[in-house]
C-alpha atoms as a PDB file:
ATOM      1  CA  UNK A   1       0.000   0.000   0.000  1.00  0.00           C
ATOM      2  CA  UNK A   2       1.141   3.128  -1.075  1.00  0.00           C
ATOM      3  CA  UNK A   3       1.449   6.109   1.798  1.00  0.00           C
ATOM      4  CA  UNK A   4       1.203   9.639   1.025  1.00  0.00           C
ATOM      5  CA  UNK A   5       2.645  13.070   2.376  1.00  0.00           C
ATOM      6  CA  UNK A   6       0.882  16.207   2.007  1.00  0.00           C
ATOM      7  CA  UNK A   7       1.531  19.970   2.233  1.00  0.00           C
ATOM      8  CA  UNK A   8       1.343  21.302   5.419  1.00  0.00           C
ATOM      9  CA  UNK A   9      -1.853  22.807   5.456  1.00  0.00           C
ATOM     10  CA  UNK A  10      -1.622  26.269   4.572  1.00  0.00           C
ATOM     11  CA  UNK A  11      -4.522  28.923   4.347  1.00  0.00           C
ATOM     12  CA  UNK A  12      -4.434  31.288   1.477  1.00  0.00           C
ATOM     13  CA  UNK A  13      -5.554  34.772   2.684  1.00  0.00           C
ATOM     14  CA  UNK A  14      -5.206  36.911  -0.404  1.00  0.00           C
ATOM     15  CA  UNK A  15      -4.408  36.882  -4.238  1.00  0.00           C
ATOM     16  CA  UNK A  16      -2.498  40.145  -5.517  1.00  0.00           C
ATOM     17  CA  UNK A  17      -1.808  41.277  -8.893  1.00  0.00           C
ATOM     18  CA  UNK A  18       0.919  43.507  -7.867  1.00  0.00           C
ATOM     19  CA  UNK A  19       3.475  44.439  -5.387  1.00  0.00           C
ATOM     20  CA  UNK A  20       6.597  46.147  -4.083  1.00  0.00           C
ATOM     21  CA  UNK A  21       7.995  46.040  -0.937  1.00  0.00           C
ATOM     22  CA  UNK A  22      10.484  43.740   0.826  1.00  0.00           C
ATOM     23  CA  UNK A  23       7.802  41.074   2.754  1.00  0.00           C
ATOM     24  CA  UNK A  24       7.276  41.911   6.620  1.00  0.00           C
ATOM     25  CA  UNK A  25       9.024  38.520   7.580  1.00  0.00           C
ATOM     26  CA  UNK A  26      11.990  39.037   5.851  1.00  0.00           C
ATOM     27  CA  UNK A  27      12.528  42.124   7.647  1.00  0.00           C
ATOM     28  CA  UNK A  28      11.528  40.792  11.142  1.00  0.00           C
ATOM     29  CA  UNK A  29      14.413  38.522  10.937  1.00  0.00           C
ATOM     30  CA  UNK A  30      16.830  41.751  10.126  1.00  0.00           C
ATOM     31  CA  UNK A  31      17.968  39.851   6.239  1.00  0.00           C
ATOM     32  CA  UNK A  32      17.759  42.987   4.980  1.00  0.00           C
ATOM     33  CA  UNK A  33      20.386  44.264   7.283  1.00  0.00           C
ATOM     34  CA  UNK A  34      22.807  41.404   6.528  1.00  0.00           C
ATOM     35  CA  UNK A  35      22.928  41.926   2.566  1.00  0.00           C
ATOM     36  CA  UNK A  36      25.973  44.539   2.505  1.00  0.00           C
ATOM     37  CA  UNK A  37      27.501  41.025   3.499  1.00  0.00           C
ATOM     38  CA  UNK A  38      25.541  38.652   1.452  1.00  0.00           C
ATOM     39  CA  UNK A  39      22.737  37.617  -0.107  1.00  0.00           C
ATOM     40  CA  UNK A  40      22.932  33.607  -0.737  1.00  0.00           C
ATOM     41  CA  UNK A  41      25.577  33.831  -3.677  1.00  0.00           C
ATOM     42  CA  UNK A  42      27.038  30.490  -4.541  1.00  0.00           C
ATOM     43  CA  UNK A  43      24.957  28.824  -2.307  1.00  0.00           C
ATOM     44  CA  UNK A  44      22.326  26.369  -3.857  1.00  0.00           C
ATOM     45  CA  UNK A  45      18.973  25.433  -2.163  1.00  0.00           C
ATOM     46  CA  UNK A  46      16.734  22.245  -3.120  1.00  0.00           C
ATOM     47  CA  UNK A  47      12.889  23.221  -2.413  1.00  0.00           C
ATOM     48  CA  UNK A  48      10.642  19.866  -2.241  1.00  0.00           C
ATOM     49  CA  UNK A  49       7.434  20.990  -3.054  1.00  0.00           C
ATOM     50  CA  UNK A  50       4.959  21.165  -5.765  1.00  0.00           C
ATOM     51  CA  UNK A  51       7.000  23.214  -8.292  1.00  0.00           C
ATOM     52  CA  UNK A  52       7.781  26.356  -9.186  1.00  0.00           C
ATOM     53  CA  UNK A  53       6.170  29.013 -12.012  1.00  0.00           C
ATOM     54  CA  UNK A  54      10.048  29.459 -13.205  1.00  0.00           C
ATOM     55  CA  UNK A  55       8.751  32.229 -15.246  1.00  0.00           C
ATOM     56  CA  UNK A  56       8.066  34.867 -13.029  1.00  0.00           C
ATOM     57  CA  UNK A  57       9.852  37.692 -12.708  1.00  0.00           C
ATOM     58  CA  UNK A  58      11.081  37.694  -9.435  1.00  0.00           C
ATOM     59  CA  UNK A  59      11.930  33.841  -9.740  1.00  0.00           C
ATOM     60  CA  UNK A  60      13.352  33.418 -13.391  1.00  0.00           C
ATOM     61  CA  UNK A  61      16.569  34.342 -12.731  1.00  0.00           C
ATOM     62  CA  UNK A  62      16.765  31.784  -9.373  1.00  0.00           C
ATOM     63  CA  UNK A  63      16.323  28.421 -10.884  1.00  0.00           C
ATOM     64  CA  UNK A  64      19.375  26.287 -11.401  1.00  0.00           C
ATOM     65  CA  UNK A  65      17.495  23.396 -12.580  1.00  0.00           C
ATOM     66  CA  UNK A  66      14.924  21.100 -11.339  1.00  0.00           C
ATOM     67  CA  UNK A  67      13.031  17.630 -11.461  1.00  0.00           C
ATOM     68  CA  UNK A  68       9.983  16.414 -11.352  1.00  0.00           C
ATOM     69  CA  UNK A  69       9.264  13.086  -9.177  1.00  0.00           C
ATOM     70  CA  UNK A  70       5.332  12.980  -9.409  1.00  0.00           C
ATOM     71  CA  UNK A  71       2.870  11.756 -11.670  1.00  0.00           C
ATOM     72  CA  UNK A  72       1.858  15.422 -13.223  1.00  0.00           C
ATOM     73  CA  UNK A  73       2.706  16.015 -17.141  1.00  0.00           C
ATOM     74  CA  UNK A  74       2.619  12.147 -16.911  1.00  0.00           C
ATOM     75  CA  UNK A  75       5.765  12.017 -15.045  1.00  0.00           C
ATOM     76  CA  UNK A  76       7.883  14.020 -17.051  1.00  0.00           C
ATOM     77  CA  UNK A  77      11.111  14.192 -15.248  1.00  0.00           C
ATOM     78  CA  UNK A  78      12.079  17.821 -16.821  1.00  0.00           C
ATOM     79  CA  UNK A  79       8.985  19.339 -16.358  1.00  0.00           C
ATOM     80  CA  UNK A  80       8.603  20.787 -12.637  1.00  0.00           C
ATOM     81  CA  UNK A  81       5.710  23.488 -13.503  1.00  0.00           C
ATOM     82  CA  UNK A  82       3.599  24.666 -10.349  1.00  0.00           C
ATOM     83  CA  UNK A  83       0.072  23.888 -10.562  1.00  0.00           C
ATOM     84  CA  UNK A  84      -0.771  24.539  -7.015  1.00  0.00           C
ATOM     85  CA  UNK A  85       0.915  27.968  -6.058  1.00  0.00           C
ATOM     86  CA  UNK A  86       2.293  26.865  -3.134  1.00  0.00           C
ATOM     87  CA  UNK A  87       6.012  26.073  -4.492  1.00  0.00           C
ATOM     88  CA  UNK A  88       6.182  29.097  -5.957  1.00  0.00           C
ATOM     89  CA  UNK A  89       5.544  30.637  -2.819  1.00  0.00           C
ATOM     90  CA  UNK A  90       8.189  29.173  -0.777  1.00  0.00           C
ATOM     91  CA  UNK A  91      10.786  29.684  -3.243  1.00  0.00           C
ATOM     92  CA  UNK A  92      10.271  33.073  -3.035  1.00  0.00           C
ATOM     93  CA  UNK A  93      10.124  33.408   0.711  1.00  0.00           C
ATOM     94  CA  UNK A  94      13.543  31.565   0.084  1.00  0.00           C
ATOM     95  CA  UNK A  95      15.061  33.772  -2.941  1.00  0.00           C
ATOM     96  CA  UNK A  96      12.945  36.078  -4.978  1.00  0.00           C
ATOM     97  CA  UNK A  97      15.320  38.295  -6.651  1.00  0.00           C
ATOM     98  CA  UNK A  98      16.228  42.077  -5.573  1.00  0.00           C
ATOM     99  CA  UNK A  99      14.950  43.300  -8.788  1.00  0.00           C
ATOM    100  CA  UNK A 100      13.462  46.624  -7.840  1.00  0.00           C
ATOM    101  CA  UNK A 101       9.709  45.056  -8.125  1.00  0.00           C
ATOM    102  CA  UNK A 102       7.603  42.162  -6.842  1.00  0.00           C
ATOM    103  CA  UNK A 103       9.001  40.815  -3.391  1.00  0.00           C
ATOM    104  CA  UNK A 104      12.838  40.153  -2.120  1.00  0.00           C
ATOM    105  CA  UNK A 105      13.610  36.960  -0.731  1.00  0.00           C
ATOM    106  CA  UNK A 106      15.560  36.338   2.655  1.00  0.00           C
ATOM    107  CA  UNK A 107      18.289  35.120   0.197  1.00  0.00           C
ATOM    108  CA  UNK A 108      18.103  37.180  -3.043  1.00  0.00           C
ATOM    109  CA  UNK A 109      21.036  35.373  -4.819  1.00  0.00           C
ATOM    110  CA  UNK A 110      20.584  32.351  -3.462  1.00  0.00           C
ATOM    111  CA  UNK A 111      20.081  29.305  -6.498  1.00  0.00           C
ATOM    112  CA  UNK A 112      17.053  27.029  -6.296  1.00  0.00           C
ATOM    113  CA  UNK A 113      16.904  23.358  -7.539  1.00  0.00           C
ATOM    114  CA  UNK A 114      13.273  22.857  -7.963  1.00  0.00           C
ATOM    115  CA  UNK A 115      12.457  19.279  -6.747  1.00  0.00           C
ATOM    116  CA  UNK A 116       8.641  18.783  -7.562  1.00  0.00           C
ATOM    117  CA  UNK A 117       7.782  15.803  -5.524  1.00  0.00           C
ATOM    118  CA  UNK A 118       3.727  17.292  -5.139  1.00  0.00           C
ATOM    119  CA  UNK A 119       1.220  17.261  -7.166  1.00  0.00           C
ATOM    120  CA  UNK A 120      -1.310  19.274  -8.734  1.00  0.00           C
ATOM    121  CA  UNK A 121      -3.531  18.682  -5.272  1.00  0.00           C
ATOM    122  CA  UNK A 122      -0.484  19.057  -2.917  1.00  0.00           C
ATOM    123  CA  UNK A 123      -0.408  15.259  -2.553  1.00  0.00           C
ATOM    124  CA  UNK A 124       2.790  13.257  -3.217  1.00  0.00           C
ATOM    125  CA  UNK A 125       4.203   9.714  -2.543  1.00  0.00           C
ATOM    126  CA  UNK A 126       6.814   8.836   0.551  1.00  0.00           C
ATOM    127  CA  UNK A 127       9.172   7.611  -2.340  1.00  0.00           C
ATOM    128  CA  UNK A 128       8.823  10.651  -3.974  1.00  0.00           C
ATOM    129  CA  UNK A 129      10.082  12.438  -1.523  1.00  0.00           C
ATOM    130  CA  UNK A 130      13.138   9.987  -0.885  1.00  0.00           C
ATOM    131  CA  UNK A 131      14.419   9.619  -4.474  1.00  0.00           C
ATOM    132  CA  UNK A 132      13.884  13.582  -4.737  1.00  0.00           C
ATOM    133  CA  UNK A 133      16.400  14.476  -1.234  1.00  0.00           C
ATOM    134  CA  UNK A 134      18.964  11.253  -2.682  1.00  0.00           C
ATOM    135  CA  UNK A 135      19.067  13.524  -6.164  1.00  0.00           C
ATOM    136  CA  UNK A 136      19.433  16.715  -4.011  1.00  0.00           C
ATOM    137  CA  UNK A 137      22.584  14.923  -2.405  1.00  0.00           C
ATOM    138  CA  UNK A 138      24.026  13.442  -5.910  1.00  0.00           C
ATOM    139  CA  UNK A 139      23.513  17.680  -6.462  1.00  0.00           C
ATOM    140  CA  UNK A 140      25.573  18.515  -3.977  1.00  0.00           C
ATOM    141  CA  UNK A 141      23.214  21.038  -2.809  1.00  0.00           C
ATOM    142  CA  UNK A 142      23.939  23.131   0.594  1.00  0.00           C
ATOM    143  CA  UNK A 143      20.279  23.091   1.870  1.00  0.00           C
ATOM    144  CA  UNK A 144      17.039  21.148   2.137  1.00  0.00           C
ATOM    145  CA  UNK A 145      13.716  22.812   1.924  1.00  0.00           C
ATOM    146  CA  UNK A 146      10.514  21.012   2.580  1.00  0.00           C
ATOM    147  CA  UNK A 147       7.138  22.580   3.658  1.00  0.00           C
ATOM    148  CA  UNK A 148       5.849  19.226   3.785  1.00  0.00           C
ATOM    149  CA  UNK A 149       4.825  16.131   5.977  1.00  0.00           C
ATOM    150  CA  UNK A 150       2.946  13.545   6.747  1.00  0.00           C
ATOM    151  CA  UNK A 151       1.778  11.261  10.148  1.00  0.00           C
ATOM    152  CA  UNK A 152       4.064   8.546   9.541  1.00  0.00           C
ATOM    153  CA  UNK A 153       7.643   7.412  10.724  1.00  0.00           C
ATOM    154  CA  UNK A 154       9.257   6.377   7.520  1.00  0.00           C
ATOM    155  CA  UNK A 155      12.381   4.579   7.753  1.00  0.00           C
ATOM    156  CA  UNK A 156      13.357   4.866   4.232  1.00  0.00           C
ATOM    157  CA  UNK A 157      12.645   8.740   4.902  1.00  0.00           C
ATOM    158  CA  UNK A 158      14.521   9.082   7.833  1.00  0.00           C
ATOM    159  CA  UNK A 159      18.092   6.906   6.263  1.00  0.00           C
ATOM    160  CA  UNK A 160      18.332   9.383   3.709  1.00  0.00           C
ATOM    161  CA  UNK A 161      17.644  12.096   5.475  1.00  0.00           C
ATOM    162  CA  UNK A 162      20.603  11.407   7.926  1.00  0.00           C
ATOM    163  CA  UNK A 163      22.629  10.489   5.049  1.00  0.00           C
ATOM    164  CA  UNK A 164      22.264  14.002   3.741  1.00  0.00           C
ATOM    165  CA  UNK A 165      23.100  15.651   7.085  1.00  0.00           C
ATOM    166  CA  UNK A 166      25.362  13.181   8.414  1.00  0.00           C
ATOM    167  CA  UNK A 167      26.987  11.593   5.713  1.00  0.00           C
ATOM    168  CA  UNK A 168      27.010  14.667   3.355  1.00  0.00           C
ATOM    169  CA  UNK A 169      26.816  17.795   5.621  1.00  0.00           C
ATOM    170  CA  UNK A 170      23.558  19.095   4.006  1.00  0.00           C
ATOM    171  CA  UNK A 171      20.964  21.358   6.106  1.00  0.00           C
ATOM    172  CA  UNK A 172      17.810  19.808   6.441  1.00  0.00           C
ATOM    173  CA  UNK A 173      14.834  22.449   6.985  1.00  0.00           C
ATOM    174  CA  UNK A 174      11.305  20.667   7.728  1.00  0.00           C
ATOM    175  CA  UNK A 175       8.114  22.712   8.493  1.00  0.00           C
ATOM    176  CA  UNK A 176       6.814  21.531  11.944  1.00  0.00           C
ATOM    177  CA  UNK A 177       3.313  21.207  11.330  1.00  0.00           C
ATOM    178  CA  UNK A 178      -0.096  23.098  11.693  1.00  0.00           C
ATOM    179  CA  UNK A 179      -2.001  20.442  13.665  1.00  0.00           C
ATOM    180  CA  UNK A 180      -0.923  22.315  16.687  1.00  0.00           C
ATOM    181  CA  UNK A 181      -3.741  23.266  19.567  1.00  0.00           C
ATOM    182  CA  UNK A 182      -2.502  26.561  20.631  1.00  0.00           C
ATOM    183  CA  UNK A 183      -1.050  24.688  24.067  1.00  0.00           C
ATOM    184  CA  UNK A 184       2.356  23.325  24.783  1.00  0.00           C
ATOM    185  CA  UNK A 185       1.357  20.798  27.102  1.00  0.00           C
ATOM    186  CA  UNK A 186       0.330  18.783  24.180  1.00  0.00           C
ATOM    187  CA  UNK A 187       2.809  16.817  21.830  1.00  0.00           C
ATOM    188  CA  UNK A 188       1.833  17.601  17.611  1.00  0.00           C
ATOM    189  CA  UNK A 189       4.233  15.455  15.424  1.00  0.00           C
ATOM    190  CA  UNK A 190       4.868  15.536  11.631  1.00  0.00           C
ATOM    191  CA  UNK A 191       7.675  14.181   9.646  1.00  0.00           C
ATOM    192  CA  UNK A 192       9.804  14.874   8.548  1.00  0.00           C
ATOM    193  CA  UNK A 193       9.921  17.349  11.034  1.00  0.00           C
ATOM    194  CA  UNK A 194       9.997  15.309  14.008  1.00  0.00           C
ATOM    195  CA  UNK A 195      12.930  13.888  12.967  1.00  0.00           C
ATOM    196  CA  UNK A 196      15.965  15.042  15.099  1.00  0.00           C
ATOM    197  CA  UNK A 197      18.731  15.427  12.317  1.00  0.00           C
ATOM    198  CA  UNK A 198      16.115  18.266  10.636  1.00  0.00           C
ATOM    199  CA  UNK A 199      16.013  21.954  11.388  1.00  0.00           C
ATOM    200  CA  UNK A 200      12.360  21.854  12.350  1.00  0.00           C
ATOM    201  CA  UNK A 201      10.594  25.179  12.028  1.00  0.00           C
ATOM    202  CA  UNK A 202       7.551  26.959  14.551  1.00  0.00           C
ATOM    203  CA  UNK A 203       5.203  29.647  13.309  1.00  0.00           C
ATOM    204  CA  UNK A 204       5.252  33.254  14.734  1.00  0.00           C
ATOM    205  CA  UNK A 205       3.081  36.046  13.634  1.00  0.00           C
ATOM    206  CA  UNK A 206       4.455  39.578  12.406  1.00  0.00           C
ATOM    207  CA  UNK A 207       4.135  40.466  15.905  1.00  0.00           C
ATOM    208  CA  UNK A 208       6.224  37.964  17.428  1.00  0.00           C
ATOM    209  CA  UNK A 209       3.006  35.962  18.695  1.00  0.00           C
ATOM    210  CA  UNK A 210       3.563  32.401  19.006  1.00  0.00           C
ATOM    211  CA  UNK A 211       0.833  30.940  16.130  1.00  0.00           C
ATOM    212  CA  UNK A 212      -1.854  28.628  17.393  1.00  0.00           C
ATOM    213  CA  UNK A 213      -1.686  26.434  14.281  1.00  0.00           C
ATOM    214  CA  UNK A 214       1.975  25.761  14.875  1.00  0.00           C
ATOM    215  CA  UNK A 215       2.936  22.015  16.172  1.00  0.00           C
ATOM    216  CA  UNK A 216       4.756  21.906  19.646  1.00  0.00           C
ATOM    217  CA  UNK A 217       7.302  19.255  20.417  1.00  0.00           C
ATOM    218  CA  UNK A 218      10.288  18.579  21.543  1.00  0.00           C
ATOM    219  CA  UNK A 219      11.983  18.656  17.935  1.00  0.00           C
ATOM    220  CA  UNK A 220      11.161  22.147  17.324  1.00  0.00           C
ATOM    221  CA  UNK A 221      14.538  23.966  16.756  1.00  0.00           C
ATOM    222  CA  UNK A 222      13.331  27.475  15.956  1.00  0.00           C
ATOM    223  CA  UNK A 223      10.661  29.981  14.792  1.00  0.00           C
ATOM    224  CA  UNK A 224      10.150  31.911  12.229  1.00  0.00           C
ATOM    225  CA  UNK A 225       7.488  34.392  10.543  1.00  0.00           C
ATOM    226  CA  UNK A 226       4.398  32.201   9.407  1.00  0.00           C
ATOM    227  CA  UNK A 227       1.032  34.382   9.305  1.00  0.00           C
ATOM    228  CA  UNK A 228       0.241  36.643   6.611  1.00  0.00           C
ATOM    229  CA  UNK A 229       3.301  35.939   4.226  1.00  0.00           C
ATOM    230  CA  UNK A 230       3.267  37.996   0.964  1.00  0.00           C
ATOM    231  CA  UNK A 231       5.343  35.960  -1.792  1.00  0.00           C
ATOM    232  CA  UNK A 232       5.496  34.956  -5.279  1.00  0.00           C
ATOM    233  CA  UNK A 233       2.595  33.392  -6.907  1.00  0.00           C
ATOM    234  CA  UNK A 234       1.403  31.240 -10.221  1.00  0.00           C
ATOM    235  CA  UNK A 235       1.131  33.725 -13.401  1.00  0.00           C
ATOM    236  CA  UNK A 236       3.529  35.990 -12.525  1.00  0.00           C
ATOM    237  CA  UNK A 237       1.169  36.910  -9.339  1.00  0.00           C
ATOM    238  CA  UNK A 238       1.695  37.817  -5.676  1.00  0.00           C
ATOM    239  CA  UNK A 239      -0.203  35.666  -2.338  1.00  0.00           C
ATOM    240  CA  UNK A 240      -0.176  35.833   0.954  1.00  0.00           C
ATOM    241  CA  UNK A 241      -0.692  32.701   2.923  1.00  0.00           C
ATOM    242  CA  UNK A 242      -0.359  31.530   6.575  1.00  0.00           C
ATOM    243  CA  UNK A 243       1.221  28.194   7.617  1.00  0.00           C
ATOM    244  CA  UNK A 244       4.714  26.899   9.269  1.00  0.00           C
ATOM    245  CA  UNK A 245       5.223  26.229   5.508  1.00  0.00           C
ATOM    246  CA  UNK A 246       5.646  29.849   5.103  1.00  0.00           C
ATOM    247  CA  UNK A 247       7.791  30.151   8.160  1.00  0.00           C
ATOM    248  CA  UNK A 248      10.246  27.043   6.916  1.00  0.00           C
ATOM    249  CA  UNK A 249      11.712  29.209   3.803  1.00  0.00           C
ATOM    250  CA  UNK A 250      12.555  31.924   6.125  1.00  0.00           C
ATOM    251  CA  UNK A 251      15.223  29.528   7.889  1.00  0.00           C
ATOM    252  CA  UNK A 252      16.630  28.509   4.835  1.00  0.00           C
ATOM    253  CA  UNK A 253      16.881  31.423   3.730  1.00  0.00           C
ATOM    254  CA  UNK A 254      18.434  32.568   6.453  1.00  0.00           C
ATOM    255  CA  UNK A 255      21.041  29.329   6.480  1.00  0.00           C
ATOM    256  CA  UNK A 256      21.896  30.255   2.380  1.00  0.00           C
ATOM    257  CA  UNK A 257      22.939  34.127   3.673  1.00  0.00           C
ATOM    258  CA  UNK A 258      24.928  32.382   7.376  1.00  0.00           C
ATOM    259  CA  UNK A 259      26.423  29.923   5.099  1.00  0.00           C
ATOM    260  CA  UNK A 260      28.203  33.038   2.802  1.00  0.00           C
ATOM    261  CA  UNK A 261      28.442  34.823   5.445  1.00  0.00           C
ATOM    262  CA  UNK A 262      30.267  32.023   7.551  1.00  0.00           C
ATOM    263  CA  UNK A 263      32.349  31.121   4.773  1.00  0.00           C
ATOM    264  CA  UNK A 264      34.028  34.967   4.361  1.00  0.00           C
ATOM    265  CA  UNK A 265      34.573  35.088   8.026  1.00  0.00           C
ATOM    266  CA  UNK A 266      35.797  32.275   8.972  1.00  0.00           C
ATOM    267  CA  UNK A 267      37.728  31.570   5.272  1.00  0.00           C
ATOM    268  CA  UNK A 268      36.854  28.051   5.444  1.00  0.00           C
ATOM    269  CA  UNK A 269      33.579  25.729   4.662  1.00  0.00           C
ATOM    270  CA  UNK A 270      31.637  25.078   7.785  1.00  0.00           C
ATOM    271  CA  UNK A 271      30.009  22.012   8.831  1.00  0.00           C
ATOM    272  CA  UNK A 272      26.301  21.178   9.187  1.00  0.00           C
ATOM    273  CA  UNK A 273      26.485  21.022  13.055  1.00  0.00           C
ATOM    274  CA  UNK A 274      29.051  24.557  12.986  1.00  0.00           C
ATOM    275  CA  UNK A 275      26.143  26.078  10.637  1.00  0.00           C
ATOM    276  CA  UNK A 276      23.108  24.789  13.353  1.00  0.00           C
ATOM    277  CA  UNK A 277      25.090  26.214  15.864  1.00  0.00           C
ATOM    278  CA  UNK A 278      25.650  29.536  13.819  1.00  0.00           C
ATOM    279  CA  UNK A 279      22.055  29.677  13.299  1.00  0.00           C
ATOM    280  CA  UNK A 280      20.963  29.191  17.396  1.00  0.00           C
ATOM    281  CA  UNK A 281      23.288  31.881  18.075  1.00  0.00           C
ATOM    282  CA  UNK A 282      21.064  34.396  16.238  1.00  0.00           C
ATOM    283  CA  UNK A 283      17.765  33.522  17.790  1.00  0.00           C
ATOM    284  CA  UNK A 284      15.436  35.754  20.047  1.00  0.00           C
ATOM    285  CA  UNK A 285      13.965  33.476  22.687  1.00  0.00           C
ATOM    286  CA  UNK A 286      10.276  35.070  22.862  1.00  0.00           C
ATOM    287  CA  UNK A 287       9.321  33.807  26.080  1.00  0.00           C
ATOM    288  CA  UNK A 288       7.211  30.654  25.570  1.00  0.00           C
ATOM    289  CA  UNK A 289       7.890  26.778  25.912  1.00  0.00           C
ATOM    290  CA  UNK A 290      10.846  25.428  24.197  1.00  0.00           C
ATOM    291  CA  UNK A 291       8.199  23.015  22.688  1.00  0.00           C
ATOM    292  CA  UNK A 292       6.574  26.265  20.868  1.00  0.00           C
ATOM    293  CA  UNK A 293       9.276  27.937  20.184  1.00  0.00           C
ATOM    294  CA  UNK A 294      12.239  25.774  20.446  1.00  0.00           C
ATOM    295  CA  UNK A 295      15.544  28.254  20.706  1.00  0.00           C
ATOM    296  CA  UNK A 296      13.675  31.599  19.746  1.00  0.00           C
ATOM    297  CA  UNK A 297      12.514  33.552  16.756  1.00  0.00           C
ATOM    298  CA  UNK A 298      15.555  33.892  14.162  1.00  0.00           C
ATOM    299  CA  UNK A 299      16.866  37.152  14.408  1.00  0.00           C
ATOM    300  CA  UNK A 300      19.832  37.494  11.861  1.00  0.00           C
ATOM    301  CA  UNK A 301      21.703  40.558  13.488  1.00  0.00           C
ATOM    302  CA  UNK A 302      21.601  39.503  16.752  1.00  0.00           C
ATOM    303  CA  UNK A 303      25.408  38.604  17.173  1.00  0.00           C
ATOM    304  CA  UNK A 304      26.442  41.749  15.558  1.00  0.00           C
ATOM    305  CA  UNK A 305      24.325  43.624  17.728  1.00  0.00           C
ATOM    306  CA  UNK A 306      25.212  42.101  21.019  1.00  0.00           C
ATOM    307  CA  UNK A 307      29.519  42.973  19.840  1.00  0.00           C
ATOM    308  CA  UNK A 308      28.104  46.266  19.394  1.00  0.00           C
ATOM    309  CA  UNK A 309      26.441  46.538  23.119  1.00  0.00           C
ATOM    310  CA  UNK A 310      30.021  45.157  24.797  1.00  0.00           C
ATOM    311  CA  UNK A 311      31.844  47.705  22.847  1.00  0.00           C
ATOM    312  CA  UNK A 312      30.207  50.116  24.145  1.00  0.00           C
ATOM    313  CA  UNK A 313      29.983  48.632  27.930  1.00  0.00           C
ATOM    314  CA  UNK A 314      33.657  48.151  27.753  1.00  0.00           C
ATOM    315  CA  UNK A 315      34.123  51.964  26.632  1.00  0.00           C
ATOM    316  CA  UNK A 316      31.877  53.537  29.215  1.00  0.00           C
ATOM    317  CA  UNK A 317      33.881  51.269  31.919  1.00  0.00           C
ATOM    318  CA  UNK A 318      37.230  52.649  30.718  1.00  0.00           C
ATOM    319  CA  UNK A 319      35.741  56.159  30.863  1.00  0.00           C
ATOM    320  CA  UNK A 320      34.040  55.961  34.201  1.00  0.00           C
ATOM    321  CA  UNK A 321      37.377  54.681  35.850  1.00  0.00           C
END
């Protein structure tokens, strides 16, 4: 019997025809302030999802490539075309280009291997999603995106998944889950989110507010925006939806600009568990359970801003002597 993974639920709010503005979210995790340093050049993300519209504007000049693992265009391997919208979302959330119109992404250099392992009804096989993360490693990609999951504990799933962190250094970013109850005493899992070697990502509003939907656990590694996400969308058009799938691309994002950023500073390739730990280090705990909220909200500037604070500590001590 076959077994099937779904999109993480998601609720569409609004369709727009046009915008400009760099999305809320992607400025409540300061990216914007980090671009004089980088922007996600060099570094290539796989997105598992249902696709991508790879010809609109703010995404056309993103796409490195991409393969289709589902049964849509009758399983054309080379055709990876978005029929659901919510692919082309993410990868915007993840990299929509700085193009003076449309949205920016946390990551506006940043390359994206499309991996369409969804289809048409956000639906998609667990083998899907296995063959499609073993090609992402043959790719030698730097990060794994998937707004995605299902109720069951895979094995197949899970081997390849620590292959690509353990064996191959990759970043695994899952999407906790929206079956949450708005209550950390109670235990929501997903996978592959609930899987340990994963980034697993929470849901906060705009105004830090822990989101309801959001799954609590004791897997969740961070949070990020989720409600009210403005992003790319099919025909060249603009949506904003709500879901921990909207807060996922966030984090890898924000793992594509710390892994340019890491690589300049410290003039060397760090590893997956150096990058984690890179990441946790610029997080704003928020003041709810770790099972909400895991190690805060991801707050890229934070490390630069708390250098700046002993600076000036340590100068007003060697005044005031």
């Amino acid at each position: 019997m076959k077994k099937y993974v779904k999109l993480v639920p998601n609720q569409l709010i609004e369709q727009l025809s046009e915008v400009n503005e760099i999305p809320k979210g992607v400025e409540l995790i300061k990216a914007p302030e980090i671009w004089g340093q980088a922007k996600g050049t060099g570094i290539k993300v796989a997105v598992l999802d249902t696709g991508c519209d790879t010809s609109h504007p703010d995404l056309k000049d993103r796409i490195a490539g991409g393969r289709n693992f589902t049964e849509d265009d009758n399983g054309d391997p080379n055709s990876f075309m978005d029929y659901n919208g919510h692919g082309t979302h993410v990868c915007g959330t993840i990299a929509a280009s700085m193009n003076g119109q449309g949205v920016v992404g946390v990551a506006p250099e940043a390359e994206i291997l499309m991996l369409k392992v969804l289809g048409k009804d956000g639906s998609g096989q667990y083998e899907w999603i296995t063959n499609a993360i073993q090609y992402a490693i043959d790719q030698k990609v730097d990060i794994i995106s998937m707004s995605l999951g299902g109720p069951s504990d895979e094995k197949e799933l899970h081997d390849v998944i620590k292959k690509a962190v353990l064996e191959n250094g990759i970043l695994v970013v899952c999407a906790a889950g929206n079956e949450g109850d708005g209550r950390s005493e109670t235990d929501e899992f997903g996978y592959p989110g609930g899987y340990n070697e994963v980034i697993s990502v929470g849901s906060v509003n705009l105004e830090r507010g822990s989101s309801d939907f959001s799954n609590s656990n004791n897997e969740v590694d961070v949070v990020a925006p989720g409600e009210k996400i403005t992003s790319t969308f099919l025909g060249g058009k603009y949506a904003t939806f709500s879901g921990t799938s909207m807060a996922t691309p966030h984090v890898a994002g924000s793992l594509a600009l710390l892994k340019e950023l890491t690589q300049k500073t410290f003039e060397r390739k760090l590893t997956e568990p150096e990058l984690y730990a890179q990441l946790v280090k610029r997080t704003v705990p928020l003041g709810y359970s770790p099972k909400e909220e895991g190690n805060g909200l991801v707050y890229l500037t934070l490390v630069e801003e708390m250098k700046k604070i002993y600076n000036e500590k340590k100068m007003e001590l060697l005044f005031n002597r």
